[in-house]
Protein backbone atom coordinates (compact mmCIF):
# COMPACT_ATOMS: atom_id res chain seq x y z
CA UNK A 1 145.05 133.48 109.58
CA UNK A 2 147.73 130.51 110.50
CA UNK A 3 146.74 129.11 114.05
CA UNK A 4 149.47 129.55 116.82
CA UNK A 5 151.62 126.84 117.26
CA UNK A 6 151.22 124.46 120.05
CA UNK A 7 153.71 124.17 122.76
CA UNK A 8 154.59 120.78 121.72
CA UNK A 9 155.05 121.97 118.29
CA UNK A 10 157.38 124.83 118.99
CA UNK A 11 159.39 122.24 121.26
CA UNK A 12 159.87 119.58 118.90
CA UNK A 13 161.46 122.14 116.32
CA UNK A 14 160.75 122.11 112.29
CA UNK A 15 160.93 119.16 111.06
CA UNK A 16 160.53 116.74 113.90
CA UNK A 17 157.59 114.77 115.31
CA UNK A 18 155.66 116.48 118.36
CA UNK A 19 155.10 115.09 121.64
CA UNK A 20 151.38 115.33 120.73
CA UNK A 21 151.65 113.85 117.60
CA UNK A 22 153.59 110.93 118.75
CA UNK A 23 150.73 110.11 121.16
CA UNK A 24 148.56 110.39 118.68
CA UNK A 25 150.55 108.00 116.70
CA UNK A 26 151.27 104.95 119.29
CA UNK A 27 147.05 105.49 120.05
CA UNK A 28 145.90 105.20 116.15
CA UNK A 29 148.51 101.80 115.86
CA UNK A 30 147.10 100.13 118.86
CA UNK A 31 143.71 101.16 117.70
CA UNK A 32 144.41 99.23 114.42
CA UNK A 33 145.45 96.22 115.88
CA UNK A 34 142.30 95.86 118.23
CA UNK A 35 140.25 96.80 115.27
CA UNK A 36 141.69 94.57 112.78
CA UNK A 37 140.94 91.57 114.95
CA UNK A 38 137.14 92.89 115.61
CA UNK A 39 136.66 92.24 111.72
CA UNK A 40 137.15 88.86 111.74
CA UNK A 41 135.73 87.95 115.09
CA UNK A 42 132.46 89.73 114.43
CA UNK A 43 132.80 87.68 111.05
CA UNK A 44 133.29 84.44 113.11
CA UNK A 45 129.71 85.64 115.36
CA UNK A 46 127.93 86.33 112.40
CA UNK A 47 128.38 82.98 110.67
CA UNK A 48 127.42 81.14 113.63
CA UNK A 49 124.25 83.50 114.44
CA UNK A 50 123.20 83.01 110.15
CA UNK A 51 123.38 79.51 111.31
CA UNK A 52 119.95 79.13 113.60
CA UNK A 53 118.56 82.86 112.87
CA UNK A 54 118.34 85.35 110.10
CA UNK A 55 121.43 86.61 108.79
CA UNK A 56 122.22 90.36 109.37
CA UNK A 57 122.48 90.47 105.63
CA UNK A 58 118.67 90.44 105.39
CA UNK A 59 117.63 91.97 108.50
CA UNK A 60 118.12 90.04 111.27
CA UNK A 61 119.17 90.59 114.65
CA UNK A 62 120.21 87.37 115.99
CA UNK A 63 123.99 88.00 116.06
CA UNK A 64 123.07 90.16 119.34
CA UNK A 65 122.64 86.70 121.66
CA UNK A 66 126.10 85.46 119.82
CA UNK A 67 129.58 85.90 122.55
CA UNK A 68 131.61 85.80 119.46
CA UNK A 69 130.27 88.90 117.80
CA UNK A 70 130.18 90.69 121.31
CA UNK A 71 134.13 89.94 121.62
CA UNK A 72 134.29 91.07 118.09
CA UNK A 73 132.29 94.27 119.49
CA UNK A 74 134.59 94.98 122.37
CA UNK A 75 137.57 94.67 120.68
CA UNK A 76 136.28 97.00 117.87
CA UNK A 77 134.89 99.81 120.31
CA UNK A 78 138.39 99.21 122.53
CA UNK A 79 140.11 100.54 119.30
CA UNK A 80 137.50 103.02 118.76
CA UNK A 81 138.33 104.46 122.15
CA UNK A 82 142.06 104.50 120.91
CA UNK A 83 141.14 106.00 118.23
CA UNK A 84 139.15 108.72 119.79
CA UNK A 85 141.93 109.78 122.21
CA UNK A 86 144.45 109.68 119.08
CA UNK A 87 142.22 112.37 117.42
CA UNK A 88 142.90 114.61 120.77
CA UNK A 89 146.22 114.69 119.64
CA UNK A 90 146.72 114.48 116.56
CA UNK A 91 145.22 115.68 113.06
CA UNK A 92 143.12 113.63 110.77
CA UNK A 93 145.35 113.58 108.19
CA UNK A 94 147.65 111.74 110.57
CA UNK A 95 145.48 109.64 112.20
CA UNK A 96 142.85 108.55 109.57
CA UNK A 97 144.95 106.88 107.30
CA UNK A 98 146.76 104.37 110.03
CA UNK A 99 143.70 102.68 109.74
CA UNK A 100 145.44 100.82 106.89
CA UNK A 101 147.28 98.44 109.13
CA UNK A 102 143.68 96.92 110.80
CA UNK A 103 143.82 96.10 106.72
CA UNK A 104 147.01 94.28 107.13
CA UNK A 105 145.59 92.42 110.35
CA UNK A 106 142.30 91.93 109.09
CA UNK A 107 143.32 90.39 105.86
CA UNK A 108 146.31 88.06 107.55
CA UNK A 109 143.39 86.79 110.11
CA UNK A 110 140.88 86.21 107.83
CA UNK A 111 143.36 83.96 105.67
CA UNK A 112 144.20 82.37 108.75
CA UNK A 113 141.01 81.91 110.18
CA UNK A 114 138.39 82.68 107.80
CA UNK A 115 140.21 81.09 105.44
CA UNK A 116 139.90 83.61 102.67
CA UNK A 117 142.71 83.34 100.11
CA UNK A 118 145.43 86.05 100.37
CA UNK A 119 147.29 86.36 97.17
CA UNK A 120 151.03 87.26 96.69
CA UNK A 121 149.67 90.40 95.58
CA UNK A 122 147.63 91.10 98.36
CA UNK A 123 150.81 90.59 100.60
CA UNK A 124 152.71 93.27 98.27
CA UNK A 125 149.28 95.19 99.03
CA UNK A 126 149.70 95.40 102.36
CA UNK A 127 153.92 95.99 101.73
CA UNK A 128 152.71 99.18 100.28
CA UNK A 129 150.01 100.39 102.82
CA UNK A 130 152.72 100.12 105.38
CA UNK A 131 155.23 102.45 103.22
CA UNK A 132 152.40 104.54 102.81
CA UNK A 133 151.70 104.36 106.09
CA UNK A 134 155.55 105.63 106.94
CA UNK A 135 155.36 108.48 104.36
CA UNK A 136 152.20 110.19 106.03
CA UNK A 137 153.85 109.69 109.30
CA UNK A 138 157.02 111.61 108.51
CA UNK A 139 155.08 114.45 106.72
CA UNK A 140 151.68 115.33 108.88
CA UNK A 141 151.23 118.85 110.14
CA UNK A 142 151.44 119.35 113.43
CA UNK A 143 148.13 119.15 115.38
CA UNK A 144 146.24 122.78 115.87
CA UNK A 145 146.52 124.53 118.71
CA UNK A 146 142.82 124.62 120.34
CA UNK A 147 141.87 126.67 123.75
CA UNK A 148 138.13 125.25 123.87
CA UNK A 149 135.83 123.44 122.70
CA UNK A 150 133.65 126.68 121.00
CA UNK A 151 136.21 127.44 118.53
CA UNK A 152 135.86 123.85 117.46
CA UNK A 153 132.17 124.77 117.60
CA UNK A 154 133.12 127.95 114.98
CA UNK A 155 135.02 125.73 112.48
CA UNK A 156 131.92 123.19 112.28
CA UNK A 157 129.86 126.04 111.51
CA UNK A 158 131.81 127.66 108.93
CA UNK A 159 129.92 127.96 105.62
CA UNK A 160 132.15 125.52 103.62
CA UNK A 161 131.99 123.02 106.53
CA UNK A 162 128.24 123.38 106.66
CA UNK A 163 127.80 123.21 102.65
CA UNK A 164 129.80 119.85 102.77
CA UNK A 165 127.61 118.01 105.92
CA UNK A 166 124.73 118.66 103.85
CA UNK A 167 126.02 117.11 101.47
CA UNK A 168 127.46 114.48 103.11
CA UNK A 169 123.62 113.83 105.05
CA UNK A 170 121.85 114.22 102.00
CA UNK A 171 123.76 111.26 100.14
CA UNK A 172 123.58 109.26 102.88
CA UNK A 173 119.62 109.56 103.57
CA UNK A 174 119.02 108.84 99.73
CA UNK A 175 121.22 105.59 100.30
CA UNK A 176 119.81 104.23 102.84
CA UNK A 177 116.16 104.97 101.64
CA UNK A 178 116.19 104.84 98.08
CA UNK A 179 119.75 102.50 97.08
CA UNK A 180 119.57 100.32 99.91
CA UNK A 181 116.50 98.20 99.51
CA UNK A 182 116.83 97.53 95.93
CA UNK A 183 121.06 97.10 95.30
CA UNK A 184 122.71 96.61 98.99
CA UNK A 185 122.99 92.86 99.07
CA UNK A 186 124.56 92.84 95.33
CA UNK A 187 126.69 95.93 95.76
CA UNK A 188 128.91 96.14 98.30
CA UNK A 189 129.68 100.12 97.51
CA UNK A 190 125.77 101.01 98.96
CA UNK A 191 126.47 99.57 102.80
CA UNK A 192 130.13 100.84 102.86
CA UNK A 193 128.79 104.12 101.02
CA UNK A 194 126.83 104.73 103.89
CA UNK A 195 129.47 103.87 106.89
CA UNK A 196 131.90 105.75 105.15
CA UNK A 197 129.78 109.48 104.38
CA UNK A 198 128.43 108.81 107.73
CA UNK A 199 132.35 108.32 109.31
CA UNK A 200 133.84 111.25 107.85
CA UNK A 201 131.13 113.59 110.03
CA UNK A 202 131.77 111.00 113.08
CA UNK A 203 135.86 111.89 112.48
CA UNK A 204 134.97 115.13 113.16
CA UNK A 205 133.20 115.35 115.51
CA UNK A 206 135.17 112.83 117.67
CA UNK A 207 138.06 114.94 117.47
CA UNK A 208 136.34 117.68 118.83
CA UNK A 209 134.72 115.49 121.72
CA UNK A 210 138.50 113.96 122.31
CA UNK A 211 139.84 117.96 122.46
CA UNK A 212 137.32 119.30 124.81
CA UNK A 213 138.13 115.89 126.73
CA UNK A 214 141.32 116.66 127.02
CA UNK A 215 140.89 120.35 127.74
CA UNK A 216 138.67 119.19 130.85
CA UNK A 217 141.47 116.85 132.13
CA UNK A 218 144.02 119.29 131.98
CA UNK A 219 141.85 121.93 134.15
CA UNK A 220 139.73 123.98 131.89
CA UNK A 221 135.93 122.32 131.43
CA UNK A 222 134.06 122.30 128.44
CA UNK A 223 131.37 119.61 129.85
CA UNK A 224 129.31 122.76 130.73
CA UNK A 225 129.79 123.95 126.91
CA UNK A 226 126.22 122.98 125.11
CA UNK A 227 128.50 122.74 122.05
CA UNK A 228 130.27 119.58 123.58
CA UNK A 229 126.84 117.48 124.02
CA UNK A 230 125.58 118.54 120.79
CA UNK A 231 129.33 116.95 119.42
CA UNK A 232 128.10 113.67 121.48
CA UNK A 233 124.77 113.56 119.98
CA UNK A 234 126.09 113.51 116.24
CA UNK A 235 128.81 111.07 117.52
CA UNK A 236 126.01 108.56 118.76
CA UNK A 237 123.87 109.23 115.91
CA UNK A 238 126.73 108.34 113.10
CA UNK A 239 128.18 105.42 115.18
CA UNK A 240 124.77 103.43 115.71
CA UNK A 241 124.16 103.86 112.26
CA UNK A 242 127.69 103.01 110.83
CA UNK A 243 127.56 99.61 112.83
CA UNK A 244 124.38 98.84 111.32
CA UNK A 245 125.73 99.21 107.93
CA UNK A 246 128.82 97.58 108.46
CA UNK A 247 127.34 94.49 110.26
CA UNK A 248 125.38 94.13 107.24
CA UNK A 249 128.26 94.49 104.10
CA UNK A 250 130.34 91.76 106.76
CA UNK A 251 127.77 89.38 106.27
CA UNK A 252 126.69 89.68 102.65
CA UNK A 253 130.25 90.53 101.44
CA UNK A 254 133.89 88.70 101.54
CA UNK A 255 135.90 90.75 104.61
CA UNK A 256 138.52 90.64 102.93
CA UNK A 257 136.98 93.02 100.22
CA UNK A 258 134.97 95.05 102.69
CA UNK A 259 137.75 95.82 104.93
CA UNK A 260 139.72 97.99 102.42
CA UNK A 261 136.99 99.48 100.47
CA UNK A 262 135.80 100.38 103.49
CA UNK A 263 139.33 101.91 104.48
CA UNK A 264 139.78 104.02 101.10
CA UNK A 265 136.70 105.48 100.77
CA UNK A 266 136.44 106.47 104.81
CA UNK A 267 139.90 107.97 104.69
CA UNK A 268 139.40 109.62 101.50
CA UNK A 269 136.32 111.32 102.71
CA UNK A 270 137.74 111.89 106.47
CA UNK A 271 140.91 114.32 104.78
CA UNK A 272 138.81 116.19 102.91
CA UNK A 273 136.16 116.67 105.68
CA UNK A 274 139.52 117.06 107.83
CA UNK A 275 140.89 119.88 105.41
CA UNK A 276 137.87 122.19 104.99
CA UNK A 277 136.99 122.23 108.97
CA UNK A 278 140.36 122.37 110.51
CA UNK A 279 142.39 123.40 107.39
CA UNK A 280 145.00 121.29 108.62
CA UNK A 281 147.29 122.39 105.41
CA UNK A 282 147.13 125.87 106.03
CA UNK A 283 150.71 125.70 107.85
CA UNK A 284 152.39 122.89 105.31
CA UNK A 285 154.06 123.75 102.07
CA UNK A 286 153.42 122.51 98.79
CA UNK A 287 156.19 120.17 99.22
CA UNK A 288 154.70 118.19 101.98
CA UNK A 289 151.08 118.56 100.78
CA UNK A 290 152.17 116.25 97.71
CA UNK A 291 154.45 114.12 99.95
CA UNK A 292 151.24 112.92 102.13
CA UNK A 293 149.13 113.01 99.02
CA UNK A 294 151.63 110.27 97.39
CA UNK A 295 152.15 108.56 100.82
CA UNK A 296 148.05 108.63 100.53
CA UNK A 297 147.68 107.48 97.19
CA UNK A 298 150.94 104.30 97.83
CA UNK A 299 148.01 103.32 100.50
CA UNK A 300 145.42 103.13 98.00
CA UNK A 301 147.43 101.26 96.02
CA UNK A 302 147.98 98.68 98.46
CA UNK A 303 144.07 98.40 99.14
CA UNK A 304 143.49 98.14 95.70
CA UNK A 305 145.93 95.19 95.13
CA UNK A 306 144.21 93.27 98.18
CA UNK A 307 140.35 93.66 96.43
CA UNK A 308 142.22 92.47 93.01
CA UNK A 309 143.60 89.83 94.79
CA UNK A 310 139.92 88.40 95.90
CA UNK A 311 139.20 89.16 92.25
CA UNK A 312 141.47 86.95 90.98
CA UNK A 313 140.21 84.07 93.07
CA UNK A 314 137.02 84.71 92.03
CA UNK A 315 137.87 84.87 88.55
CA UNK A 316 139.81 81.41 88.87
CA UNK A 317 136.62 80.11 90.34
CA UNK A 318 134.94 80.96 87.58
CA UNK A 319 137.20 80.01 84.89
CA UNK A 320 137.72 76.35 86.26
CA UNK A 321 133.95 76.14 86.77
CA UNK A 322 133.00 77.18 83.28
CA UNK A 323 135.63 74.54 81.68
CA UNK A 324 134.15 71.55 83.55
CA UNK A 325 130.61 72.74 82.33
CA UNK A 326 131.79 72.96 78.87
CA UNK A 327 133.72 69.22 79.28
CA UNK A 328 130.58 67.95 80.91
CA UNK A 329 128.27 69.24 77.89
CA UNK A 330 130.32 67.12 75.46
CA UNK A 331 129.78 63.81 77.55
CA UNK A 332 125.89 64.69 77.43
CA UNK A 333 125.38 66.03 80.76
CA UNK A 334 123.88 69.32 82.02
CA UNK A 335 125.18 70.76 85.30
CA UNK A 336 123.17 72.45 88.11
CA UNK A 337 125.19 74.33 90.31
CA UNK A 338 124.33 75.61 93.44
CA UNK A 339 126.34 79.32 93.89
CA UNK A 340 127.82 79.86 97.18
CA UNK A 341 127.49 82.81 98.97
CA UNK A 342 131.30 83.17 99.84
CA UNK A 343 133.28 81.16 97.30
CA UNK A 344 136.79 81.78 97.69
CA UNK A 345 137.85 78.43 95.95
CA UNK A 346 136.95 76.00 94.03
CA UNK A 347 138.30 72.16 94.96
CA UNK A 348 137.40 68.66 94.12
CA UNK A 349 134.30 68.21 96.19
CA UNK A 350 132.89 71.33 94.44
CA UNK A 351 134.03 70.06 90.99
CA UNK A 352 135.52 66.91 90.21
CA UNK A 353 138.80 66.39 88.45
CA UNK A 354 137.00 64.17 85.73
CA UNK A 355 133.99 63.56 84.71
CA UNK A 356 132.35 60.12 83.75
CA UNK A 357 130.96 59.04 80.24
CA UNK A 358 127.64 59.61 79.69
CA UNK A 359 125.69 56.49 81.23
CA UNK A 360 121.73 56.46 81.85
CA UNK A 361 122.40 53.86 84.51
CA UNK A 362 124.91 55.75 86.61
CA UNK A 363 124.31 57.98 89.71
CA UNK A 364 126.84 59.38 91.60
CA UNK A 365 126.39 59.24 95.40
CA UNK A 366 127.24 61.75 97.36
CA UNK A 367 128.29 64.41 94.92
CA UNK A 368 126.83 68.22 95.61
CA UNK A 369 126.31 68.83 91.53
CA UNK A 370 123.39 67.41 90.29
CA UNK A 371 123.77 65.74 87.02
CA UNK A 372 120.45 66.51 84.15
CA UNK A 373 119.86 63.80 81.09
CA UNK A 374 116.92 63.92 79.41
CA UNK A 375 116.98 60.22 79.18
CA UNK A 376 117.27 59.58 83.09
CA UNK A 377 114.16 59.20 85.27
């Protein structure tokens, strides 16, 4: 059975945006923006902690006595908290995939800043998250009418609900103890694997935290509901372990490849965790079902242009880099190179322009490539 409509819903008419919703939407945009930034200054903190401890990347902890990364961390739980009240008002499907402009920001700041190339391409990317953006906007069902916090509680409990955190858990645990150790510093999909199964059950039960909230402000309490604390203690559970995750694929991976990976596979999972618990399309038609599944899918586009975009620099990196090996083998050299851990581009301290003619007498001071001969001592 189709839930009631809300009040707002009924007095915003078909078609239009409710008061609730558009709460929910002004919350989930500021939410980005605060978030966005927290990528890059967290980056920022962990490059400077890597710098006299041992990086996050490999275990370390030392990022925790670093100001930067705590800025990073308020900003980031500042747009958290936006986030959570959005999800008071406002269904998943509507909020979730918002997240696509802390994309935008994060990838405009970290070619700023960070100085990690941004490709034309990765500016149509982020064209096309906003459009996206717009067409989920216009389209999202209005947000369920909920009188407490238990029948929250009923839909998390559900059998199709249940079958899919088991899942979700399951995945997660065999990550972290089986994928982790062996493949998470050379694939980034193992950390964000595990924010992201681990986010879509945090989603969840946010929303219902940010509903009871709001059901105790406006003068029924659910604080006394054991269903409410038992929402808080899978909210603390997910988050601690999401940031541990995340800290780590920040400082073994390229933000600017973690940030919308990150994005696509969080909001892909969040809709569908979204759909089976609070069947959020059970009052759309198939009309706007496909309209937000396009608007969804112009998003993932745009995500997917911005990780080919790092791509491409990489690839560049490596084509320039194989042609001076190849030019330096015909003058009788061999070439050591030292790989960088974030290699964005390649210039002419890296790899010179030219390259001299074989001499057994010549050294060249101060260049970071170390030149082999057999003949020189």
């Amino acid at each position: 059975m189709a839930a009631p409509a809300s009040p707002a819903m009924a007095a915003s008419g078909p078609g239009a945006m409710s008061s609730d919703n558009a709460k929910g939407l002004v919350l989930a945009v500021s939410s980005s923006a605060f978030i966005g930034a927290s990528f890059i200054v967290k980056k920022l903190g962990l490059r400077k902690a890597a710098d006299s401890g041992v990086p996050a990347g490999y275990g370390g902890f030392s990022y925790l006595m670093e100001p930067l990364w705590w800025i990073g961390m308020i900003s980031m739980i500042v747009g958290e908290i936006a986030n959570f009240a959005a999800y008071a008002f406002a269904p998943a499907i509507l909020v979730t995939p918002l997240g696509a402009l802390s994309i935008i920001i994060s990838a405009a700041l970290a070619h700023a800043v960070l100085e990690e190339k941004l490709h034309t391409f990765g500016i149509l990317g982020c064209v096309l998250c906003v459009v996206g953006s717009i067409t989920i906007v216009l389209h999202a069902p209005q947000e369920r009418a909920i009188d407490s916090v238990k029948e929250v509680w009923d839909l998390a409990t559900e059998p199709a609900f249940l079958c899919y955190a088991a899942i979700v858990v399951a995945a997660a645990l065999v990550l972290i103890y089986y994928v982790v150790p062996d493949h998470g510093q050379t694939n980034i999909m193992v950390y964000i694997g595990v924010c992201s199964l681990l986010g879509s059950l945090t989603v969840m039960s946010v929303r219902a935290l940010g509903i009871a909230l709001k059901l105790t402000f406006s003068g029924t309490n659910q604080l006394f509901y054991p269903q409410t604390w038992a929402f808080a203690l899978i909210v603390a559970t997910c988050v601690s372990t999401q940031i541990n995750y995340l800290n780590k694929a920040l400082d073994t991976f390229n933000t600017a490849v973690v940030s919308p990976i990150y994005y696509v596979m969080f909001t892909s999972l969040t809709i569908i965790a979204s759909v089976i618990m609070f069947k959020d399309w059970d009052n759309q038609n198939p009309t706007q079902i496909v309209t937000e599944i396009c608007g969804f899918m112009t998003i993932l586009s745009g995500t997917f242009l911005l990780h080919k975009t790092n791509d491409m620099n990489d690839s560049t990196g490596q084509s320039l880099s194989s042609r001076h090996l190849k030019h330096a083998g015909q003058n009788g050299f061999a070439i050591e190179v030292v790989p960088l851990k974030f290699q964005d581009s390649v210039d002419d301290e890296t790899f010179p322009l030219s390259f001299p003619k074989a001499d057994k007498s010549y050294r060249k001071e101060g260049n970071p490539l170390r030149y082999k001969d057999s003949n020189i001592v």
